[in-house]
C-alpha atoms as a PDB file:
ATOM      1  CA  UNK A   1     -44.464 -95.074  51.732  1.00  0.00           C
ATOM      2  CA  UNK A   2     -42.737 -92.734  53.920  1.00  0.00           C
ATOM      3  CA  UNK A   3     -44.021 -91.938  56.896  1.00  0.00           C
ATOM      4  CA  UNK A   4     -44.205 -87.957  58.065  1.00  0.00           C
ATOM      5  CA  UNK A   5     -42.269 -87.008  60.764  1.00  0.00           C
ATOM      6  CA  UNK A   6     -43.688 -83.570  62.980  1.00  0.00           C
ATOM      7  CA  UNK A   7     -40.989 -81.816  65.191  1.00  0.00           C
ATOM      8  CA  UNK A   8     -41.812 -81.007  68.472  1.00  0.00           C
ATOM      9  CA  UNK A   9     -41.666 -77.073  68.506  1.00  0.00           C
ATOM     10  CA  UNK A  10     -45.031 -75.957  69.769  1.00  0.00           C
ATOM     11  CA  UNK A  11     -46.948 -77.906  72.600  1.00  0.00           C
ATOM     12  CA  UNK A  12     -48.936 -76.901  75.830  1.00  0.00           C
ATOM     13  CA  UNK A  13     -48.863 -77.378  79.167  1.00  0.00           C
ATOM     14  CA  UNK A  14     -51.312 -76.189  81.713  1.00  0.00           C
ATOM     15  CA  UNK A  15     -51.178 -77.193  85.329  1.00  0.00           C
ATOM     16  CA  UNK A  16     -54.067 -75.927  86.986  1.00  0.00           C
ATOM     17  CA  UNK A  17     -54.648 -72.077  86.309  1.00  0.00           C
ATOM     18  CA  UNK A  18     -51.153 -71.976  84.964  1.00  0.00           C
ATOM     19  CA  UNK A  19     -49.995 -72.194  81.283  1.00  0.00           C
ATOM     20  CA  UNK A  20     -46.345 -73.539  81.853  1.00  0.00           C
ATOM     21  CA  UNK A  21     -45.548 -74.440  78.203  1.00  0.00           C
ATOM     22  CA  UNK A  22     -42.767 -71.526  77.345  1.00  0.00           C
ATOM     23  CA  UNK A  23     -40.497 -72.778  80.320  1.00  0.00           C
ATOM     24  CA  UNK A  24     -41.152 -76.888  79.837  1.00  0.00           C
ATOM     25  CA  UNK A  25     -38.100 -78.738  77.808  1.00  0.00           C
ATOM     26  CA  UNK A  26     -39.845 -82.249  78.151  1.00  0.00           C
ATOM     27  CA  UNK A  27     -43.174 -83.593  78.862  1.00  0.00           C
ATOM     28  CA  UNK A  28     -44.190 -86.868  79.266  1.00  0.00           C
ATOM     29  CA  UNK A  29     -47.914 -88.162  80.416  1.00  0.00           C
ATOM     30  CA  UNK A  30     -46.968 -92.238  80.823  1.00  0.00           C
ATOM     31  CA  UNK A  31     -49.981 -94.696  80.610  1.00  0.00           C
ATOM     32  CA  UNK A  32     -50.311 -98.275  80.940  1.00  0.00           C
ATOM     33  CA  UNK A  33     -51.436-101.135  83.101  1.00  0.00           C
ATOM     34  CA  UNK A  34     -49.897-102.865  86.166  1.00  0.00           C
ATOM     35  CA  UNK A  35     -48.234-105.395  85.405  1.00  0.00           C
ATOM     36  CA  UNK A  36     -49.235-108.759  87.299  1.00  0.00           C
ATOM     37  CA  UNK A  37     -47.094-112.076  87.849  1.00  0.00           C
ATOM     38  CA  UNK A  38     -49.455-114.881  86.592  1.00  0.00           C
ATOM     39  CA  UNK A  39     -47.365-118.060  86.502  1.00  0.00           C
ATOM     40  CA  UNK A  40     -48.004-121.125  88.637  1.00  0.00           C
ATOM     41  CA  UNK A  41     -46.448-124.017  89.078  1.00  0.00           C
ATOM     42  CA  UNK A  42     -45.174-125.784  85.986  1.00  0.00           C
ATOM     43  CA  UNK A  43     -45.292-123.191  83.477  1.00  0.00           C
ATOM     44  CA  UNK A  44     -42.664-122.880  81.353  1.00  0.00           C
ATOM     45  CA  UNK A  45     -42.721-119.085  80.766  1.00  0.00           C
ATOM     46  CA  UNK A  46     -43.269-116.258  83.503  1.00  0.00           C
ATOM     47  CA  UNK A  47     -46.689-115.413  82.234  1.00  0.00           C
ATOM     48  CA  UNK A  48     -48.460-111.886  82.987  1.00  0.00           C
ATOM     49  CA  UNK A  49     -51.991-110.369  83.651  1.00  0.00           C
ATOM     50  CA  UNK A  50     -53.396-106.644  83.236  1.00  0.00           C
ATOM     51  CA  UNK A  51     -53.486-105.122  87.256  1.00  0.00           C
ATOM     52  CA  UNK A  52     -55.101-101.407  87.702  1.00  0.00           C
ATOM     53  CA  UNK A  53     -54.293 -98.758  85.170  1.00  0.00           C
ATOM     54  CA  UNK A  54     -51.526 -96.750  86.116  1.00  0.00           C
ATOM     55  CA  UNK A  55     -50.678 -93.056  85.065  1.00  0.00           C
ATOM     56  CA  UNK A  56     -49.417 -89.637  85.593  1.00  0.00           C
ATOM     57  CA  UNK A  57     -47.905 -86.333  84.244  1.00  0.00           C
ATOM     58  CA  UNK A  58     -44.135 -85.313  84.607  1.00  0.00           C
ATOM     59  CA  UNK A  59     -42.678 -82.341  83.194  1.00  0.00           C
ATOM     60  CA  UNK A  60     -39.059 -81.126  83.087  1.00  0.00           C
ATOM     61  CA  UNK A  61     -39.085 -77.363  83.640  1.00  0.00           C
ATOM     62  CA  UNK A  62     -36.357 -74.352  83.891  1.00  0.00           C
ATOM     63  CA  UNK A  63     -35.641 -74.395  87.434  1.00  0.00           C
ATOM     64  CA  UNK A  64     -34.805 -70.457  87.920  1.00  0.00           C
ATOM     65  CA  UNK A  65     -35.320 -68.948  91.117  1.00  0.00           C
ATOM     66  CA  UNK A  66     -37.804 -65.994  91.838  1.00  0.00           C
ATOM     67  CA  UNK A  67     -39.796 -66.796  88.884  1.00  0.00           C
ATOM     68  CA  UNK A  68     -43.794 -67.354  88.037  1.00  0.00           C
ATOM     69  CA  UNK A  69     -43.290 -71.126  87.215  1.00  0.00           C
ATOM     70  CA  UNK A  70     -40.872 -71.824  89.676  1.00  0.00           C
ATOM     71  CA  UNK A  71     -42.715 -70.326  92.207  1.00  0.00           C
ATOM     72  CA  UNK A  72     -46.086 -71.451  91.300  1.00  0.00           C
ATOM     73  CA  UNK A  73     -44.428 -75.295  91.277  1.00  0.00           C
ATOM     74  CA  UNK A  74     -43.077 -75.615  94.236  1.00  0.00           C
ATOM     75  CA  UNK A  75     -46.146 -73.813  96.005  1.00  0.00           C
ATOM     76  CA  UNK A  76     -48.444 -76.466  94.468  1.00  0.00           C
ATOM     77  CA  UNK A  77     -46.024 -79.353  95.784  1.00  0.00           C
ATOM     78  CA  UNK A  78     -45.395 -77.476  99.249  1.00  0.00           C
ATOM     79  CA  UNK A  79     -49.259 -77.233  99.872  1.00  0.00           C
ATOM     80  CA  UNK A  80     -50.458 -80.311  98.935  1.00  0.00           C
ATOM     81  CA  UNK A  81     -52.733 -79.224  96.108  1.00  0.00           C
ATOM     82  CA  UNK A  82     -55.005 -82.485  94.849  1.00  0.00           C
ATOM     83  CA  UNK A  83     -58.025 -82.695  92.292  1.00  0.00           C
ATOM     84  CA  UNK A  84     -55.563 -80.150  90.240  1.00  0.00           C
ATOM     85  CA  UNK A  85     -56.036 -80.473  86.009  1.00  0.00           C
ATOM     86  CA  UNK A  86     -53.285 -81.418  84.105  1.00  0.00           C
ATOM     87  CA  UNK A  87     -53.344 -80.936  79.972  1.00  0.00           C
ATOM     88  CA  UNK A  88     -50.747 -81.714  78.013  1.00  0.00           C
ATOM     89  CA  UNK A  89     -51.746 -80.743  74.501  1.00  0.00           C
ATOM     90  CA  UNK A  90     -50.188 -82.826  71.339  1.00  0.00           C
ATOM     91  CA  UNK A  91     -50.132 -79.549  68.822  1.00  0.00           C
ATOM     92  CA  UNK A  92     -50.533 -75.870  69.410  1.00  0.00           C
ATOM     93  CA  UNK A  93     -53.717 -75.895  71.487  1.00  0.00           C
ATOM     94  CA  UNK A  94     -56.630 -75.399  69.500  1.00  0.00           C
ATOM     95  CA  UNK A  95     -60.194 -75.905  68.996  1.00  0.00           C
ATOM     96  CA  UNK A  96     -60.675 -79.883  68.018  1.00  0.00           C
ATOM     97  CA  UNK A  97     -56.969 -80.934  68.901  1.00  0.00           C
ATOM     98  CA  UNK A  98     -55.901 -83.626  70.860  1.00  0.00           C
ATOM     99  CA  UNK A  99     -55.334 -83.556  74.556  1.00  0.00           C
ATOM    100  CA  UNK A 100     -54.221 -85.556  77.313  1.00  0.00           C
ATOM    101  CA  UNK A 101     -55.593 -84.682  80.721  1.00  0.00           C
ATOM    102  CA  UNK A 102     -55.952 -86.248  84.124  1.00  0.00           C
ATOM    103  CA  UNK A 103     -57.131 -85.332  87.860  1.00  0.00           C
ATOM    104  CA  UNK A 104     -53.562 -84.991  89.356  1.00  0.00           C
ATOM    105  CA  UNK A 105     -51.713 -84.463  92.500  1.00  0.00           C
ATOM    106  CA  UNK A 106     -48.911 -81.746  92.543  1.00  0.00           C
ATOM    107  CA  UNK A 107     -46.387 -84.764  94.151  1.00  0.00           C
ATOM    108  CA  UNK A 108     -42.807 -83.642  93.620  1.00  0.00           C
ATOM    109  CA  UNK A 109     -40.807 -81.064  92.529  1.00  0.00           C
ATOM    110  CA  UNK A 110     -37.067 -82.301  92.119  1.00  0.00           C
ATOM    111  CA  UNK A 111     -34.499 -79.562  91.294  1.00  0.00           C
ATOM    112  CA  UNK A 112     -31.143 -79.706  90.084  1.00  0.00           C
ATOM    113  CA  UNK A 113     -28.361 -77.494  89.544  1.00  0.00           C
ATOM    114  CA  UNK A 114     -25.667 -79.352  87.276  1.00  0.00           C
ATOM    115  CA  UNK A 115     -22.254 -76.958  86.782  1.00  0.00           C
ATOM    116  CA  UNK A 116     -22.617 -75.240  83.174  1.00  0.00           C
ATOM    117  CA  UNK A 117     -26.069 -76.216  82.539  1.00  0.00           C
ATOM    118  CA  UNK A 118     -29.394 -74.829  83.348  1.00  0.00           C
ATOM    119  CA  UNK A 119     -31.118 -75.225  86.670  1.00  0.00           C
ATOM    120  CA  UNK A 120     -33.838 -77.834  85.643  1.00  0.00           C
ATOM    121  CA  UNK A 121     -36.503 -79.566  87.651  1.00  0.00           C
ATOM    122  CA  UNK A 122     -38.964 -82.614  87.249  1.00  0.00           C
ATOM    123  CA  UNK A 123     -42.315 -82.133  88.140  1.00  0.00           C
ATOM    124  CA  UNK A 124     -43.928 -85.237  88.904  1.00  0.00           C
ATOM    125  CA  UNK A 125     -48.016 -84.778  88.921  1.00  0.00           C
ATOM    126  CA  UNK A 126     -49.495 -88.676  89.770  1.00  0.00           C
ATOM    127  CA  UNK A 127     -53.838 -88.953  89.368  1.00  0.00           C
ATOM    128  CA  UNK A 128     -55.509 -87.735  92.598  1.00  0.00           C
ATOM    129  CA  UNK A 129     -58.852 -89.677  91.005  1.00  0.00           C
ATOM    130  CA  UNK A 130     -60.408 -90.508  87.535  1.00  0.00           C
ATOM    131  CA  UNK A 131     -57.884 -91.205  84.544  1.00  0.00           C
ATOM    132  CA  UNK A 132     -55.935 -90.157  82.345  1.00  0.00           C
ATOM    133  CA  UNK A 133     -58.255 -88.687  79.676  1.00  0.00           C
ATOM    134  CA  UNK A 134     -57.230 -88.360  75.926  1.00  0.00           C
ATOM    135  CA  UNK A 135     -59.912 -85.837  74.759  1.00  0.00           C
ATOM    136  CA  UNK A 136     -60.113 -83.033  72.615  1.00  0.00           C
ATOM    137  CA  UNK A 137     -59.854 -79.271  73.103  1.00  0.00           C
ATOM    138  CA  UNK A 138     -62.823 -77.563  73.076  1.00  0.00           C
ATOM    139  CA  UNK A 139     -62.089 -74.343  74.215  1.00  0.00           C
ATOM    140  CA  UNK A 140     -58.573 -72.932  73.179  1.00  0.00           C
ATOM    141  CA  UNK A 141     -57.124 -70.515  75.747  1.00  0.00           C
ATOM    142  CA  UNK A 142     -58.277 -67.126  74.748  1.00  0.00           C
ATOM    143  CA  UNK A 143     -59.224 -63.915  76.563  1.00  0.00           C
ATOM    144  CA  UNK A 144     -62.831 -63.656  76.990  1.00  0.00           C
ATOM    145  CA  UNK A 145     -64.681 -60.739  77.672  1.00  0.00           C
ATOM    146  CA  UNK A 146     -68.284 -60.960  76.702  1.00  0.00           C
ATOM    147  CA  UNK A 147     -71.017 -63.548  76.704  1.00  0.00           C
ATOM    148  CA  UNK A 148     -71.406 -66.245  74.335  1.00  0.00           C
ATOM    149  CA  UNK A 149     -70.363 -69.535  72.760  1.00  0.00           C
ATOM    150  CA  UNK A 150     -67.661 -71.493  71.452  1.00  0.00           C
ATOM    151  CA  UNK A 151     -67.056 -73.130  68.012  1.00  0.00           C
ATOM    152  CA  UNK A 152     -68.619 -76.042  68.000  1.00  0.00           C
ATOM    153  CA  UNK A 153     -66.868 -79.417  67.266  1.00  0.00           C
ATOM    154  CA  UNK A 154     -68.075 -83.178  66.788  1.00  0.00           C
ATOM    155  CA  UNK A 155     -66.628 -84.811  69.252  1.00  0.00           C
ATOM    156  CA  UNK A 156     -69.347 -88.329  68.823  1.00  0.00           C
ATOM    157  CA  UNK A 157     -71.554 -89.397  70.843  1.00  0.00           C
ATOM    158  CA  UNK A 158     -71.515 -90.809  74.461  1.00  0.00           C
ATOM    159  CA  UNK A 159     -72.117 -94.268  75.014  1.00  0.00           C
ATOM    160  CA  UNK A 160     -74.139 -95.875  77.773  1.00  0.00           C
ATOM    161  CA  UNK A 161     -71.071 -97.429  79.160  1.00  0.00           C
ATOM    162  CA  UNK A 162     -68.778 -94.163  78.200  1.00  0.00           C
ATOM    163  CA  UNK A 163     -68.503 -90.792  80.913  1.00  0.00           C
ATOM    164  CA  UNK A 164     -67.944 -87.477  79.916  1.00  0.00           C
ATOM    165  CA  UNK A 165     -64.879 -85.806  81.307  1.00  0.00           C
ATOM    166  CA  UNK A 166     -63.740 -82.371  81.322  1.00  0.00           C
ATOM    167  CA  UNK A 167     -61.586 -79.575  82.807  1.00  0.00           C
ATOM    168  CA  UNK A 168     -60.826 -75.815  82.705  1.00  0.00           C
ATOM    169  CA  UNK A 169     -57.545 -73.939  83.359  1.00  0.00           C
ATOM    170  CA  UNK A 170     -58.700 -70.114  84.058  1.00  0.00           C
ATOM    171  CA  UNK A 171     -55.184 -68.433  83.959  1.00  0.00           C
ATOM    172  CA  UNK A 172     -56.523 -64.772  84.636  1.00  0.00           C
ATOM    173  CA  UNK A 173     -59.158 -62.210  85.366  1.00  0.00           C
ATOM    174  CA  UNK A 174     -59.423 -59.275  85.493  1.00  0.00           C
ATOM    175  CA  UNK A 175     -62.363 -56.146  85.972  1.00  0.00           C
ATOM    176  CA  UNK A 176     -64.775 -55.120  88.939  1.00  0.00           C
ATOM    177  CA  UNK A 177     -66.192 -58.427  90.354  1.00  0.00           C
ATOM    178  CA  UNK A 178     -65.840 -60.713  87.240  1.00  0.00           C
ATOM    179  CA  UNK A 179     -67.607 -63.654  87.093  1.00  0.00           C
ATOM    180  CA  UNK A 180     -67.778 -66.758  84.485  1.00  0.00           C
ATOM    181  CA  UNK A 181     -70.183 -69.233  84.224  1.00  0.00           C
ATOM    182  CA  UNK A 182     -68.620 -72.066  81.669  1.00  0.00           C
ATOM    183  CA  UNK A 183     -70.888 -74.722  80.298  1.00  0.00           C
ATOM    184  CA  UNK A 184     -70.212 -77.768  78.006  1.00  0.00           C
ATOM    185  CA  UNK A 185     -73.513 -78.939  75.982  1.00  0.00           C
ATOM    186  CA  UNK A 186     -74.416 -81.068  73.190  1.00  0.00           C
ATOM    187  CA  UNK A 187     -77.146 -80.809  70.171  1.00  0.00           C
ATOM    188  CA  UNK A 188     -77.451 -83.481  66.741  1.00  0.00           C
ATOM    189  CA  UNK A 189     -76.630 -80.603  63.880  1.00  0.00           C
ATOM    190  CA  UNK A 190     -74.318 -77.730  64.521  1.00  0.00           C
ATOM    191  CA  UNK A 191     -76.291 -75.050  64.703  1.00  0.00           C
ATOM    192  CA  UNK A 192     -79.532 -76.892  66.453  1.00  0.00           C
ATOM    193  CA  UNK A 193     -80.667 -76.521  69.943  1.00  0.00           C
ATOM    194  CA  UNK A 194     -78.295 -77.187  72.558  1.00  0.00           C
ATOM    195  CA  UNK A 195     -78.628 -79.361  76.062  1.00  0.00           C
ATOM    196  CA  UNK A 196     -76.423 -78.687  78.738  1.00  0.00           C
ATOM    197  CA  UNK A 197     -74.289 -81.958  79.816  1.00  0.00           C
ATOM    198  CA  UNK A 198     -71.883 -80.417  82.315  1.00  0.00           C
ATOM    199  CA  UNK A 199     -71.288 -76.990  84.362  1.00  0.00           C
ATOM    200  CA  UNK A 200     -68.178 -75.735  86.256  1.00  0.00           C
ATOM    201  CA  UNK A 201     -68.595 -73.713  89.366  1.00  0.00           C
ATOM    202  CA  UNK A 202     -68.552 -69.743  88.857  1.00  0.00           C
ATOM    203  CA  UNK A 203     -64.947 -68.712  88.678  1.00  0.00           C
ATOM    204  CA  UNK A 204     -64.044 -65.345  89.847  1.00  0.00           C
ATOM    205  CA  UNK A 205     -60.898 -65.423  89.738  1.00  0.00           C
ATOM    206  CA  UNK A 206     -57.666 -67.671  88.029  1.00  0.00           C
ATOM    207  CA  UNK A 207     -58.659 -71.019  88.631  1.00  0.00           C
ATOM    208  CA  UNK A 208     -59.154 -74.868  87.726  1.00  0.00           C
ATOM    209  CA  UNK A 209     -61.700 -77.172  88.245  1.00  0.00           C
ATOM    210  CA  UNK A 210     -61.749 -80.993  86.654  1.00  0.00           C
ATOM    211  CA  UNK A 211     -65.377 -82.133  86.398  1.00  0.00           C
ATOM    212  CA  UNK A 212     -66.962 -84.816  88.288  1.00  0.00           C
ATOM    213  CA  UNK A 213     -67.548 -87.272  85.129  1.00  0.00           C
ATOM    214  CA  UNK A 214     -71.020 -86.214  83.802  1.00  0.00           C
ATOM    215  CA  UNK A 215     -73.642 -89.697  84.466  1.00  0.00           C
ATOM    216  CA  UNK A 216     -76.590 -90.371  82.487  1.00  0.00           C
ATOM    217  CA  UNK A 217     -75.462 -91.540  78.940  1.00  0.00           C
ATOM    218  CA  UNK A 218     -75.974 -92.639  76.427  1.00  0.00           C
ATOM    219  CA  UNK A 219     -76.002 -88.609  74.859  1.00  0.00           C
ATOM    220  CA  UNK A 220     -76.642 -89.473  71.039  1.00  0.00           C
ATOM    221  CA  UNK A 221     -76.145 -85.909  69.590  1.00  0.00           C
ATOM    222  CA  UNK A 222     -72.432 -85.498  68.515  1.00  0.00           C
ATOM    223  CA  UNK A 223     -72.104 -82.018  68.106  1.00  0.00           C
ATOM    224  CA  UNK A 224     -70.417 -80.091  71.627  1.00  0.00           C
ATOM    225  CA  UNK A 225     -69.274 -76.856  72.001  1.00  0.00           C
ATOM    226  CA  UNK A 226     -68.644 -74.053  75.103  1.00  0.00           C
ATOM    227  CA  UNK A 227     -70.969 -71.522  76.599  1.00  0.00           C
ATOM    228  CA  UNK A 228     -69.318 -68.859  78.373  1.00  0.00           C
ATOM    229  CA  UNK A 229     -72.081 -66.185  80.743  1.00  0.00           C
ATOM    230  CA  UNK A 230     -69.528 -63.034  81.503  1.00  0.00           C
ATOM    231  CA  UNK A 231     -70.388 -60.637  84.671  1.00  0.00           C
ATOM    232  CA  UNK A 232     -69.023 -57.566  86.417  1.00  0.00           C
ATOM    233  CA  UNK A 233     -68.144 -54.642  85.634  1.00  0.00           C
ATOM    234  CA  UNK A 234     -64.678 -52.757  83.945  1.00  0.00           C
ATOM    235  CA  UNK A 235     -64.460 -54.611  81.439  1.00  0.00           C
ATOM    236  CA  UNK A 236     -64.410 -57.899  83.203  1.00  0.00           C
ATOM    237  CA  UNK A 237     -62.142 -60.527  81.198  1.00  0.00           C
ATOM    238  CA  UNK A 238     -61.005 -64.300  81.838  1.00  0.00           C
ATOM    239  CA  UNK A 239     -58.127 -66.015  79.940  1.00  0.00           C
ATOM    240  CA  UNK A 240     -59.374 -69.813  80.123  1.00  0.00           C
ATOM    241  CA  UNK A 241     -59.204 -73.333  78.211  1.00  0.00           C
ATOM    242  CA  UNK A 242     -62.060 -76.244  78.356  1.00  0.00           C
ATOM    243  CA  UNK A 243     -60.467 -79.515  77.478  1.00  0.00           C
ATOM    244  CA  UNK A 244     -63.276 -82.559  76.885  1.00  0.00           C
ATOM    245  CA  UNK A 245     -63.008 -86.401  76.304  1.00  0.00           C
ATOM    246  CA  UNK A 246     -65.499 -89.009  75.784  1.00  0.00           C
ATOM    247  CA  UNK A 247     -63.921 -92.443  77.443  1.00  0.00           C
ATOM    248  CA  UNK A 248     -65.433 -95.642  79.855  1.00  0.00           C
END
């Protein structure tokens, strides 16, 4: 049987509160373990054990002077900016997809300038904490502008020995004093009663925040979705994304 081949035309990239996808050629979010000498005296082969888990995000990115992403990049790298989510998502960003995120460090921003090509740069985000997370979009990025909640999804349930991990990117905002209080809860049916499992800090403005990983499992109901509390005035609105994942 033939096996079905998907060309890579349409994937996301957010760093932080910016959505970086339209001006990324290559993304790569490489995970593994350390890999450990284990051999001792008399072995024939040079035999290996797991060491820590290892990961990070690197991105390859048009390089072009004066612009939003260029800009943005190297100010991330130039400050020092930790505890920053990174979400590399494997299709076109919507609700129940899968996603890749982790707890990074803006690191390194390598440009180059090669004669009759493109000014490129590689944009090398290692984990400040946590791990690299392959979860689920739960919120797709979309401009909100009243009160209320998200499709729900089953994402399963958390096990006693599992955390719950999740981010959001808040790439704008807009109005009189906006404010948005985000959410992430649970319930066993989707459309029963919902219990809160994890809340971001009020975001008034474009933002990120990657969640401490939510304690006190094992959550049995399967069912998750957003809740999203909208204040201000003039028409206050927030373009955001929630990413989730369920992992040890």
């Amino acid at each position: 049987m033939a096996a079905t081949v998907e060309i890579n035309l349409d994937r996301k990239l957010y760093v932080g509160q910016y959505d970086i996808s339209g001006q990324a050629n290559e993304l790569t979010m490489p995970w593994g373990r350390e890999e450990l000498d284990a051999k001792a005296s008399g072995d024939a082969t040079n035999l290996k054990r797991f060491g820590l888990e290892t990961c990070s995000a690197t991105a390859k990115i048009y390089s072009v002077a004066n612009t939003n992403v260029d800009d943005y990049a190297f100010g991330l790298v130039n400050a020092g900016t930790i505890n920053m989510p990174v979400t590399m998502c494997t299709r076109a960003g919507t609700t129940g997809q899968t996603a890749y995120f982790l707890d990074a460090t803006a690191m390194r921003y390598n440009t180059s300038f090669p004669v009759g090509q493109l000014p490129m740069a590689d944009f090398y985000l290692p984990p400040t904490s946590q791990k690299l997370v392959r979860g689920f979009i739960l919120q797709p990025k979309a401009t909100i502008t009243t009160t209320g909640d998200g499709t729900a999804y089953q994402l399963g349930a958390v096990a006693a020995t599992q955390y719950l991990y999740a981010a959001i990117h808040v790439f704008s905002a807009s109005g009189t004093l906006p404010t948005l209080d985000v959410v992430i809860a649970n319930s066993a049916t989707e459309g029963g009663s919902y219990t809160t499992r994890g809340t971001f800090t009020q975001k008034t403005a474009a933002g990120y925040q990657f969640l401490t990983p939510v304690v006190g499992a094992p959550f049995t109901d399967t069912w998750w979705r957003v809740s999203r509390t909208i204040g201000g005035t003039n028409t206050p609105t927030f373009s955001c994304a929630v990413i989730v994942g369920i992992q040890r």
